[in-house]
PDB file of N, CA and C in Angstrom:
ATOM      1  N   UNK A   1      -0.618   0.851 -13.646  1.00  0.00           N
ATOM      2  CA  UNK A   1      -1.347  -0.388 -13.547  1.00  0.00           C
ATOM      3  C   UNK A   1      -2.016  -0.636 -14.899  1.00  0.00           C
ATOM      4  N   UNK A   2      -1.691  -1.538 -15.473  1.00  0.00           N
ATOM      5  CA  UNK A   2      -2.805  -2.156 -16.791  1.00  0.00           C
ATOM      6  C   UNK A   2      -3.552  -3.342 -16.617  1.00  0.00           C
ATOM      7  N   UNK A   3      -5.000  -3.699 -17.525  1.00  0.00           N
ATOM      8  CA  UNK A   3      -5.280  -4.565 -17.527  1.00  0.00           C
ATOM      9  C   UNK A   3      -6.289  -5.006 -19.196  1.00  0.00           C
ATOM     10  N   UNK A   4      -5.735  -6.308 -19.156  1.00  0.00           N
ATOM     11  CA  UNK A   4      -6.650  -6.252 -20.810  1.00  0.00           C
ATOM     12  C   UNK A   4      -7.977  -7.081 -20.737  1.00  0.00           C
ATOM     13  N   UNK A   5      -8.685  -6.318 -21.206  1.00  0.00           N
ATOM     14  CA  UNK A   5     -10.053  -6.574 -21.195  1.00  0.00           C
ATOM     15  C   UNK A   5     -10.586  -6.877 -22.464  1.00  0.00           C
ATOM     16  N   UNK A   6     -11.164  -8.053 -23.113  1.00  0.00           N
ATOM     17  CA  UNK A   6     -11.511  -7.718 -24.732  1.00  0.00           C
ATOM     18  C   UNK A   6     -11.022  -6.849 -25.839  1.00  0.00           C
ATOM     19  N   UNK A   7      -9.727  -7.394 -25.707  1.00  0.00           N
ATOM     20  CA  UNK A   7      -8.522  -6.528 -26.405  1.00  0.00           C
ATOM     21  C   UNK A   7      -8.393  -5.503 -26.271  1.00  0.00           C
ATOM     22  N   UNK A   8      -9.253  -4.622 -25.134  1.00  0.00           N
ATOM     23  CA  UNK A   8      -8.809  -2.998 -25.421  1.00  0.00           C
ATOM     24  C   UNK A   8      -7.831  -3.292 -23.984  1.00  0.00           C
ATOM     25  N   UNK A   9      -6.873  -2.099 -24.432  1.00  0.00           N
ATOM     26  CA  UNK A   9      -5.877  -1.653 -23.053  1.00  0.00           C
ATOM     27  C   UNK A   9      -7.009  -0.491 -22.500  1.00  0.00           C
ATOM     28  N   UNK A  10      -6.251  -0.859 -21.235  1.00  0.00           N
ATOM     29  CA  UNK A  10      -6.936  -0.048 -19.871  1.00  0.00           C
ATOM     30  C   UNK A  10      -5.919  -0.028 -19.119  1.00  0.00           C
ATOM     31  N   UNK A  11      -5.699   1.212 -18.561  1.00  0.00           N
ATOM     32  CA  UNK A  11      -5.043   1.791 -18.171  1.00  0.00           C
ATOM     33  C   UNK A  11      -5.458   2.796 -17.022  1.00  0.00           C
ATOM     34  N   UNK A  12      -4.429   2.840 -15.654  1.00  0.00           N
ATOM     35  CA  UNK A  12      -5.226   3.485 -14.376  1.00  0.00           C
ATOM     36  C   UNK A  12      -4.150   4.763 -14.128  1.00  0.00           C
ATOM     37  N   UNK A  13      -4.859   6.103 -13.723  1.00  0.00           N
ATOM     38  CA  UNK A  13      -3.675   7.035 -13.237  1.00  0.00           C
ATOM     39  C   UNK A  13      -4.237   7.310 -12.076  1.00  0.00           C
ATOM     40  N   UNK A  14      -2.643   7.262 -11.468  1.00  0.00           N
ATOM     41  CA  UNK A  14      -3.421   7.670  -9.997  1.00  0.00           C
ATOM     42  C   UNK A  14      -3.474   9.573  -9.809  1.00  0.00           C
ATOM     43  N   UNK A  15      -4.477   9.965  -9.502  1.00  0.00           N
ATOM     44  CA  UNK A  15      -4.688  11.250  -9.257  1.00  0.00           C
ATOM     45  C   UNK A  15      -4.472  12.108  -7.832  1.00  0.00           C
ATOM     46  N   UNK A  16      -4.669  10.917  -6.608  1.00  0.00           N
ATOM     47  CA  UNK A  16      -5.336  11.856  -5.653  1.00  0.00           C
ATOM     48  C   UNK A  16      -4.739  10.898  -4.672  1.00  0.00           C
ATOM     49  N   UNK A  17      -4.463  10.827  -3.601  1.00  0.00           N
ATOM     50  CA  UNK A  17      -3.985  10.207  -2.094  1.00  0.00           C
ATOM     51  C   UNK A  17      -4.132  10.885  -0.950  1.00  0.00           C
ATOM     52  N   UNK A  18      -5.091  10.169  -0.334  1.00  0.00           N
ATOM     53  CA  UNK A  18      -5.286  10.618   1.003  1.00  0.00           C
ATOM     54  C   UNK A  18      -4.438  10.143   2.061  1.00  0.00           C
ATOM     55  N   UNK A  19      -4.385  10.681   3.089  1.00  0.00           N
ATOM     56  CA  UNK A  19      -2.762  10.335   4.203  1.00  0.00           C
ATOM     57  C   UNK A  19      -3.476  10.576   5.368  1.00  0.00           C
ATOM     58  N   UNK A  20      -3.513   9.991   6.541  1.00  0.00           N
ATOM     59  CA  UNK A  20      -4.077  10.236   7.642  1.00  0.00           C
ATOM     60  C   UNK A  20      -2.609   9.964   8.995  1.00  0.00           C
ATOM     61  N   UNK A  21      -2.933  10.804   9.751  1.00  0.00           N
ATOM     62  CA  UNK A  21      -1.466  10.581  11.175  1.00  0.00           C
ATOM     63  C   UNK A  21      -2.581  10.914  12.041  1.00  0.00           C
ATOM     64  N   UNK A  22      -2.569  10.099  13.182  1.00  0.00           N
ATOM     65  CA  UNK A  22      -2.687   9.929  14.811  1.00  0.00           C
ATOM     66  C   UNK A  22      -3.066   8.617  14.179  1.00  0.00           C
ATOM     67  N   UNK A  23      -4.549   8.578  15.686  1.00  0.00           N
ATOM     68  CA  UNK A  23      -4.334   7.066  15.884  1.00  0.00           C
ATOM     69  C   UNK A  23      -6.485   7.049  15.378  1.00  0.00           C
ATOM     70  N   UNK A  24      -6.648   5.976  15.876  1.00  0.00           N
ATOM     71  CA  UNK A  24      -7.902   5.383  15.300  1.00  0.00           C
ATOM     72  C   UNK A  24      -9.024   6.148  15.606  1.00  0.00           C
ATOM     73  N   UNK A  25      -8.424   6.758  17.182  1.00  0.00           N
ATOM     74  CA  UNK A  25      -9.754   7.373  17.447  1.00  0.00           C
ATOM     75  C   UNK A  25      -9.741   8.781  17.245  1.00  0.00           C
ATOM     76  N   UNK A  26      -8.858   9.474  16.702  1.00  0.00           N
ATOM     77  CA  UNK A  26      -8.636  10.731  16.446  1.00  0.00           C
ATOM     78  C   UNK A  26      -7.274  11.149  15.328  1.00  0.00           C
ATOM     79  N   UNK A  27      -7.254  11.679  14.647  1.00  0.00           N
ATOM     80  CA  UNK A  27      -6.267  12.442  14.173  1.00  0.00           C
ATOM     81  C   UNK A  27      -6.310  13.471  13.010  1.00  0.00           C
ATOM     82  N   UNK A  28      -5.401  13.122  11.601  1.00  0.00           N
ATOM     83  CA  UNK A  28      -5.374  14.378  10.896  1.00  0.00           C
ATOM     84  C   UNK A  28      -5.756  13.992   9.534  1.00  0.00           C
ATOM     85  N   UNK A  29      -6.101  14.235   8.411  1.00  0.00           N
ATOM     86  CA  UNK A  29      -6.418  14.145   7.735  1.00  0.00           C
ATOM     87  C   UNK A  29      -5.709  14.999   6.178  1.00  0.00           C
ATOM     88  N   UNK A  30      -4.527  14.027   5.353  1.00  0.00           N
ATOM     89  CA  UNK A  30      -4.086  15.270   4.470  1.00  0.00           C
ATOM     90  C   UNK A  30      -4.050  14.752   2.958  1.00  0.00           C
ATOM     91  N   UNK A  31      -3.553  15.497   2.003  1.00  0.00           N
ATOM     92  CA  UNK A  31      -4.288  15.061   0.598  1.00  0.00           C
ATOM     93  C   UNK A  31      -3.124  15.346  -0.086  1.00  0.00           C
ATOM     94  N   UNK A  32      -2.868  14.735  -1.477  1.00  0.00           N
ATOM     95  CA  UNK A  32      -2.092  14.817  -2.357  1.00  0.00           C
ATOM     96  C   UNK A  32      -3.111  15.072  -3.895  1.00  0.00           C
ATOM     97  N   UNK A  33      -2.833  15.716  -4.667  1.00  0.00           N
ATOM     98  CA  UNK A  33      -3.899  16.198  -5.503  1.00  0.00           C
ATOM     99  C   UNK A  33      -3.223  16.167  -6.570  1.00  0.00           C
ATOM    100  N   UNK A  34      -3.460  15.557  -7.963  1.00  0.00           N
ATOM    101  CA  UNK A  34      -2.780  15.899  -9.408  1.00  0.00           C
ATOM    102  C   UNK A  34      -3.339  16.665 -10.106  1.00  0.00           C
ATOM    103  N   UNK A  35      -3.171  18.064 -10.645  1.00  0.00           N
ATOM    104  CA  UNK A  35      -3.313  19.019 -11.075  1.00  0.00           C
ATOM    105  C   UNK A  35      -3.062  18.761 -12.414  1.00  0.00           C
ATOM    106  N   UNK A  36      -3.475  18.678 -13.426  1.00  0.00           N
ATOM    107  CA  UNK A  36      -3.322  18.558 -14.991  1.00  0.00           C
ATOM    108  C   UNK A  36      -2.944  20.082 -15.861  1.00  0.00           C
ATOM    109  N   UNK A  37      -3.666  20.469 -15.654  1.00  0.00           N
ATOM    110  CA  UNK A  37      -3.520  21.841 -15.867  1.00  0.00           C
ATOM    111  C   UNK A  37      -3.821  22.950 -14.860  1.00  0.00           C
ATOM    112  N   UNK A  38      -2.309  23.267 -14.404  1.00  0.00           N
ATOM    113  CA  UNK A  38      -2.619  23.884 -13.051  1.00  0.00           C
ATOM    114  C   UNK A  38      -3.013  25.880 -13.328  1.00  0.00           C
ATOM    115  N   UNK A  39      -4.247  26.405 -12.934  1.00  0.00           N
ATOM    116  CA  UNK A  39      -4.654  27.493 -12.949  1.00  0.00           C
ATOM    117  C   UNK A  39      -3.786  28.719 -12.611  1.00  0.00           C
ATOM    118  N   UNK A  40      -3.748  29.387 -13.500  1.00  0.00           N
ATOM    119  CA  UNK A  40      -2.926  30.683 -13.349  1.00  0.00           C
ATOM    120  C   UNK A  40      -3.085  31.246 -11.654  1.00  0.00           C
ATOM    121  N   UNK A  41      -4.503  30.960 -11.137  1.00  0.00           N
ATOM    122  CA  UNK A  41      -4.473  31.746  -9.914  1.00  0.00           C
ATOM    123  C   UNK A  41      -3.827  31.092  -8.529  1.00  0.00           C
ATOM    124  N   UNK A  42      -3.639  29.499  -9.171  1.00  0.00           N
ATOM    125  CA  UNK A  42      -2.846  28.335  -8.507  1.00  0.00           C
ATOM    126  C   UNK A  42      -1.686  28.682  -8.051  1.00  0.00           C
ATOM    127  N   UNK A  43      -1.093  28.618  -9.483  1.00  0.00           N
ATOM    128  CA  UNK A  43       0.604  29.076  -9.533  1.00  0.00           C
ATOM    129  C   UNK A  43       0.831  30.485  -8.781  1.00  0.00           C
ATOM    130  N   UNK A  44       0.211  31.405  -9.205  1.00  0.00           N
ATOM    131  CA  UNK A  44       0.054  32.993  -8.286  1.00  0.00           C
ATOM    132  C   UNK A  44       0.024  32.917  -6.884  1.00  0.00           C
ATOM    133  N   UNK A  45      -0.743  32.006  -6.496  1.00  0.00           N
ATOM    134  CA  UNK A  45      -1.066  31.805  -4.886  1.00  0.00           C
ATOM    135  C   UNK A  45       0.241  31.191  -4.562  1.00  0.00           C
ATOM    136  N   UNK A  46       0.751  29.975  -5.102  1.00  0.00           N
ATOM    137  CA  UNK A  46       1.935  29.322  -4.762  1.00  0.00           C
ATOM    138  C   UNK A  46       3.119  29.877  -4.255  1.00  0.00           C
ATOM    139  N   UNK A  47       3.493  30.638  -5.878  1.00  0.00           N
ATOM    140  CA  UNK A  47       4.625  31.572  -5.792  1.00  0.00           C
ATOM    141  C   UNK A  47       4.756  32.836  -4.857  1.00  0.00           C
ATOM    142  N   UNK A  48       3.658  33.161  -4.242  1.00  0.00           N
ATOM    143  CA  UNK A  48       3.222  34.392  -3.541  1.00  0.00           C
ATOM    144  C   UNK A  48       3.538  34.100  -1.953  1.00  0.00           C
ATOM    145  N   UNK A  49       3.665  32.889  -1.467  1.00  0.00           N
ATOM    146  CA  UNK A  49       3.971  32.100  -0.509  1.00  0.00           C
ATOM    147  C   UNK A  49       4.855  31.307   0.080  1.00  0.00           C
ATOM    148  N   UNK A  50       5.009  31.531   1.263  1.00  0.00           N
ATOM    149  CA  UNK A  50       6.855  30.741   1.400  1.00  0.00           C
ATOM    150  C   UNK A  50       7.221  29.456   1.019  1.00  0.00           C
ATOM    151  N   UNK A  51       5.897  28.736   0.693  1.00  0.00           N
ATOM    152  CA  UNK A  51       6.061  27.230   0.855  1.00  0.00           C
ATOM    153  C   UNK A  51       6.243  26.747  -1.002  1.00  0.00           C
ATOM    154  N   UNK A  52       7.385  27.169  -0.968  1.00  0.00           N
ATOM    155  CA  UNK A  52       7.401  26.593  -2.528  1.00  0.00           C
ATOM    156  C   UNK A  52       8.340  25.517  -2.825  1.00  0.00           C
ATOM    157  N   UNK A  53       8.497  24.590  -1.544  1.00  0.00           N
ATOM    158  CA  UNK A  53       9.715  23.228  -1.639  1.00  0.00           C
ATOM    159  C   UNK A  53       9.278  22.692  -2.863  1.00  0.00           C
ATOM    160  N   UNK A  54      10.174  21.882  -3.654  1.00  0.00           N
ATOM    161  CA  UNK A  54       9.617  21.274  -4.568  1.00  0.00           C
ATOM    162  C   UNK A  54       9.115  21.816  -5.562  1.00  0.00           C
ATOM    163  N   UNK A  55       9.043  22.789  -5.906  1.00  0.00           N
ATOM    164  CA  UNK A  55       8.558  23.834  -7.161  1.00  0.00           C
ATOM    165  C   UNK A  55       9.209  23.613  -8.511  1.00  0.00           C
ATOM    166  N   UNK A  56      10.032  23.372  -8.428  1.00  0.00           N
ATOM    167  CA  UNK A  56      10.812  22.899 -10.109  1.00  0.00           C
ATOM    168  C   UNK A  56      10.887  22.004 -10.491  1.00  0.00           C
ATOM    169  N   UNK A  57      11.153  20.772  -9.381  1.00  0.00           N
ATOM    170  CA  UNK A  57      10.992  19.477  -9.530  1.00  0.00           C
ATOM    171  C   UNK A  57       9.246  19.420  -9.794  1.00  0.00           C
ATOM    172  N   UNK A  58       8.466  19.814  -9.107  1.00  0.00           N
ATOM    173  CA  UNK A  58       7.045  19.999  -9.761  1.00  0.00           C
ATOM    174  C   UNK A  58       6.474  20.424 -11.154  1.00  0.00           C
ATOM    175  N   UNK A  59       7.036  21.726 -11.046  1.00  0.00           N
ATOM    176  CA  UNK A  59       6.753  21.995 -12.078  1.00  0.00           C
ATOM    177  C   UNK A  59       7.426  21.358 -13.653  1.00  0.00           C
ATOM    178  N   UNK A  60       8.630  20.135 -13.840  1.00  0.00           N
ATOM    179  CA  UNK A  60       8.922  19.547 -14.737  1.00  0.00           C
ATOM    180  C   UNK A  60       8.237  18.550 -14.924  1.00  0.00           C
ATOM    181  N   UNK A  61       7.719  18.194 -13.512  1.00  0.00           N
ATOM    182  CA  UNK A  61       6.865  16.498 -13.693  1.00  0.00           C
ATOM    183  C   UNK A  61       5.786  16.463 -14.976  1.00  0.00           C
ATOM    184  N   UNK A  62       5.700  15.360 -15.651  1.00  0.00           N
ATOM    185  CA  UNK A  62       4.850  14.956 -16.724  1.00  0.00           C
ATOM    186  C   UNK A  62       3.861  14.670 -16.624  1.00  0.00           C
ATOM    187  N   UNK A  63       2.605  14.959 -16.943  1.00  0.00           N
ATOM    188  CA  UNK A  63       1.365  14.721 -16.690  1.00  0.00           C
ATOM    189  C   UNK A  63       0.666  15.468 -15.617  1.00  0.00           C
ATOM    190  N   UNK A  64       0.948  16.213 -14.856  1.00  0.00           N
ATOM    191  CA  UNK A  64       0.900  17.639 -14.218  1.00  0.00           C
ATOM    192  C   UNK A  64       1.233  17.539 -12.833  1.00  0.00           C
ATOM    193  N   UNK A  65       0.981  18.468 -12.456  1.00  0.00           N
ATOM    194  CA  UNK A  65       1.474  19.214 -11.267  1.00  0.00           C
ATOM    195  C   UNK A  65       0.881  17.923  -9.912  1.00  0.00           C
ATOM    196  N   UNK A  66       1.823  18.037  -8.720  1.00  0.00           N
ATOM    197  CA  UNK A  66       0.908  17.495  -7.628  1.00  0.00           C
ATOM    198  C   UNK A  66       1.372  18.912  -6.743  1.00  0.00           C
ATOM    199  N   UNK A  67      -0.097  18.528  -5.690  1.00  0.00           N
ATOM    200  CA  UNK A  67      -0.212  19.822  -4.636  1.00  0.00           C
ATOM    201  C   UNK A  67      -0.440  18.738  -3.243  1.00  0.00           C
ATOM    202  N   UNK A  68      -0.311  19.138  -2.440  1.00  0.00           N
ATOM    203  CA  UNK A  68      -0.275  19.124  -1.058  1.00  0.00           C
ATOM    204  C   UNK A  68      -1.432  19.774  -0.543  1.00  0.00           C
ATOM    205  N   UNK A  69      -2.347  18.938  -0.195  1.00  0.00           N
ATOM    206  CA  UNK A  69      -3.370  19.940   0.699  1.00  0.00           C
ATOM    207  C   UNK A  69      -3.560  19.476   2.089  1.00  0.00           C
ATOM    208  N   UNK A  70      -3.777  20.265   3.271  1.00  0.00           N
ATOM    209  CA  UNK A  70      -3.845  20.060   4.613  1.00  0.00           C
ATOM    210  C   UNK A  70      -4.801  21.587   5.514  1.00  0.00           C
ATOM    211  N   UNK A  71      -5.652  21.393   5.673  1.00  0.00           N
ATOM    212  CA  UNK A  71      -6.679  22.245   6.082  1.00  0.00           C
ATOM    213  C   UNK A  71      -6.534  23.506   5.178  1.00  0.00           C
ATOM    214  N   UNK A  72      -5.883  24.585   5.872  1.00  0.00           N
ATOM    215  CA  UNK A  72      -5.905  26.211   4.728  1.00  0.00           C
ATOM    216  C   UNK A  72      -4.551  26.052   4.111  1.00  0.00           C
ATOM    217  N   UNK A  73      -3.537  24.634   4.160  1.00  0.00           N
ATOM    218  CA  UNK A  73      -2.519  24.816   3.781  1.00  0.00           C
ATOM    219  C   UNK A  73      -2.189  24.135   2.312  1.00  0.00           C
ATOM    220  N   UNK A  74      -1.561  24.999   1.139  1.00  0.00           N
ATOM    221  CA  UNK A  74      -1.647  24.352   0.226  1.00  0.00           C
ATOM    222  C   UNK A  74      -0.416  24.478  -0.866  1.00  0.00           C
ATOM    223  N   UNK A  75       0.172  23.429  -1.115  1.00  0.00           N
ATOM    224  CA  UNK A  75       1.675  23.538  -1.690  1.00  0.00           C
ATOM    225  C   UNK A  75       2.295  22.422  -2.764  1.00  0.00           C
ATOM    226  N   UNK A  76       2.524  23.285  -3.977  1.00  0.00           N
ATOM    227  CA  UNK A  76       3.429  22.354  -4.756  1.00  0.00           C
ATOM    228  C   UNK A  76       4.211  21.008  -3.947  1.00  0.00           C
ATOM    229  N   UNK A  77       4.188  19.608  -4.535  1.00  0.00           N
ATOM    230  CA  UNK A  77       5.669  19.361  -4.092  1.00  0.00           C
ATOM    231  C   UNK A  77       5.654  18.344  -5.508  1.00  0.00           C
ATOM    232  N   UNK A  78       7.088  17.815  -5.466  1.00  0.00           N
ATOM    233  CA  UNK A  78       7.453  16.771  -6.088  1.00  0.00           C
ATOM    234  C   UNK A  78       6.762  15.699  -5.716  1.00  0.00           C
ATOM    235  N   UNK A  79       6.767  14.617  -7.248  1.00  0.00           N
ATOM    236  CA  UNK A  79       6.595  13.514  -7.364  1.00  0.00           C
ATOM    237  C   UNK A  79       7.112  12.592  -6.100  1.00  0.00           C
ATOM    238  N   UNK A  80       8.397  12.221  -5.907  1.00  0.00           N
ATOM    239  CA  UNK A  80       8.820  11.576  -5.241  1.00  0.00           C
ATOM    240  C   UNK A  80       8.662  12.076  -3.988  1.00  0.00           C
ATOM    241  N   UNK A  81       7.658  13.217  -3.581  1.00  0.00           N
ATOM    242  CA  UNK A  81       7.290  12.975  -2.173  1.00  0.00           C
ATOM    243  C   UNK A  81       6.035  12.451  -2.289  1.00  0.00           C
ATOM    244  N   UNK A  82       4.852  12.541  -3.166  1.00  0.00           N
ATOM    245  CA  UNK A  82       3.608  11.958  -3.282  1.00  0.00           C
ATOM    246  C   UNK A  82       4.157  10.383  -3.015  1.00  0.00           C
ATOM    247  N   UNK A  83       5.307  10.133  -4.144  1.00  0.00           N
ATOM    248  CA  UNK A  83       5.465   8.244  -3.962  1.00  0.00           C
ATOM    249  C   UNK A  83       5.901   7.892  -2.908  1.00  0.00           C
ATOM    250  N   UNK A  84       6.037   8.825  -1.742  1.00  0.00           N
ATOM    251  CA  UNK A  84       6.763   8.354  -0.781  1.00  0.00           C
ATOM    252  C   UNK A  84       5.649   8.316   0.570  1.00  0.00           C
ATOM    253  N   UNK A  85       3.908   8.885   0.260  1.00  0.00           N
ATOM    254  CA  UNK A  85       3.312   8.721   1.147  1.00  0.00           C
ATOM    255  C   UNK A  85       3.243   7.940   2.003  1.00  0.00           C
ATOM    256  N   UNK A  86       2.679   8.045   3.179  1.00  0.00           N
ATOM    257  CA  UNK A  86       1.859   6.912   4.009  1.00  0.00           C
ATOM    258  C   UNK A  86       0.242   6.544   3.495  1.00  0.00           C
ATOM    259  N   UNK A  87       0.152   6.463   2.316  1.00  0.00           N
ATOM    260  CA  UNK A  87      -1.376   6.202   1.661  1.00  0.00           C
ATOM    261  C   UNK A  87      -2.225   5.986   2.524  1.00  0.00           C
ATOM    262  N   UNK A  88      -3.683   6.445   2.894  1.00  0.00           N
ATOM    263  CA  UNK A  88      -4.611   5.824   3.738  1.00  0.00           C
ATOM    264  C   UNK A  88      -5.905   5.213   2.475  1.00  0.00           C
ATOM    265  N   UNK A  89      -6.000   6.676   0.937  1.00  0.00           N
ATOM    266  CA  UNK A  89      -6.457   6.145   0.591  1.00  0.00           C
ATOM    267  C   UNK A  89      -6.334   6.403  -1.046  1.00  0.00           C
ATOM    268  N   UNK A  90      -6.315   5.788  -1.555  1.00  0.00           N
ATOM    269  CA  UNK A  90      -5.755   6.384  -3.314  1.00  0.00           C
ATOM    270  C   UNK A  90      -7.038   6.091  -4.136  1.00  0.00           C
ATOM    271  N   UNK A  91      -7.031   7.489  -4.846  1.00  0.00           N
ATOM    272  CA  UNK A  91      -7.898   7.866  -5.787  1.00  0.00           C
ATOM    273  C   UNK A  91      -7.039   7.430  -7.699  1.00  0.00           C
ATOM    274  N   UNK A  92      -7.694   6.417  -8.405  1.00  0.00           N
ATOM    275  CA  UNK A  92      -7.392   6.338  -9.810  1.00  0.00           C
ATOM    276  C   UNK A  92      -8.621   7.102 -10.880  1.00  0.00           C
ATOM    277  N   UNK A  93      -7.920   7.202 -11.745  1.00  0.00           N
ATOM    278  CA  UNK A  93      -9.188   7.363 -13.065  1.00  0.00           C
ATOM    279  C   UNK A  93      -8.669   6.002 -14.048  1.00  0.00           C
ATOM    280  N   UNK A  94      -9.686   5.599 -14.880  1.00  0.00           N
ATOM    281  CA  UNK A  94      -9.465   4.814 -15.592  1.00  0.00           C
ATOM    282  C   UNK A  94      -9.052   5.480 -17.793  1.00  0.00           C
ATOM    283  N   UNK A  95      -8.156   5.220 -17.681  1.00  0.00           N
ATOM    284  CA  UNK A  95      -7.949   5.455 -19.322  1.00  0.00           C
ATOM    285  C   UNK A  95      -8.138   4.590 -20.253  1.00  0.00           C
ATOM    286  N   UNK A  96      -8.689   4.312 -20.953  1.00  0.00           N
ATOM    287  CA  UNK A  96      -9.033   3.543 -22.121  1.00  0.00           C
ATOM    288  C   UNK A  96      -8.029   4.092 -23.524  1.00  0.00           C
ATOM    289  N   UNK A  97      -7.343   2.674 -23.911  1.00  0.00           N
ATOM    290  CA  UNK A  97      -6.433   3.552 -25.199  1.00  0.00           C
ATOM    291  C   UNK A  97      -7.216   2.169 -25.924  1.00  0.00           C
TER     292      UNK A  97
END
């Protein structure tokens, strides 16, 4: 997303997406997280664990890593499953070039 403001570019990344399943009066609550520089004890935990779908395709993506979070559960995946959420709620930062 861009927008020009008094000649400077501005620029938005999205970082973070929240995802919610049931219904209004109850359900689940799950997260998509962009990792920039993902922590040695990150990757250790990852790899140490069955859930490593998406691990290469992750780990090539540009601008860093996304993770999967859902209560104690927590897992690499690819880009193109973050773009493929059911968004409930998306987190940006703003960049200034």
């Amino acid at each position: 997303m861009q927008n020009v403001t008094d000649g400077a570019r501005v620029l938005y990344s999205l970082y973070g997406i929240v995802e919610h399943s049931g219904s209004m009066r109850g359900g689940h609550y799950a997260a998509y997280v962009k990792v920039r520089t993902p922590s040695k004890k990150l990757l250790e935990h990852i790899s140490t664990t069955k859930n490593v779908l998406g691990l290469k395709e992750a780990m090539g993506a540009s601008g860093g890593q996304w993770v999967y979070v859902s209560d104690a559960h927590v897992q690499m995946v690819p880009e193109s499953r973050v773009l493929n959420a059911q968004a409930y709620l998306l987190f940006y930062e703003r960049l200034l070039y």
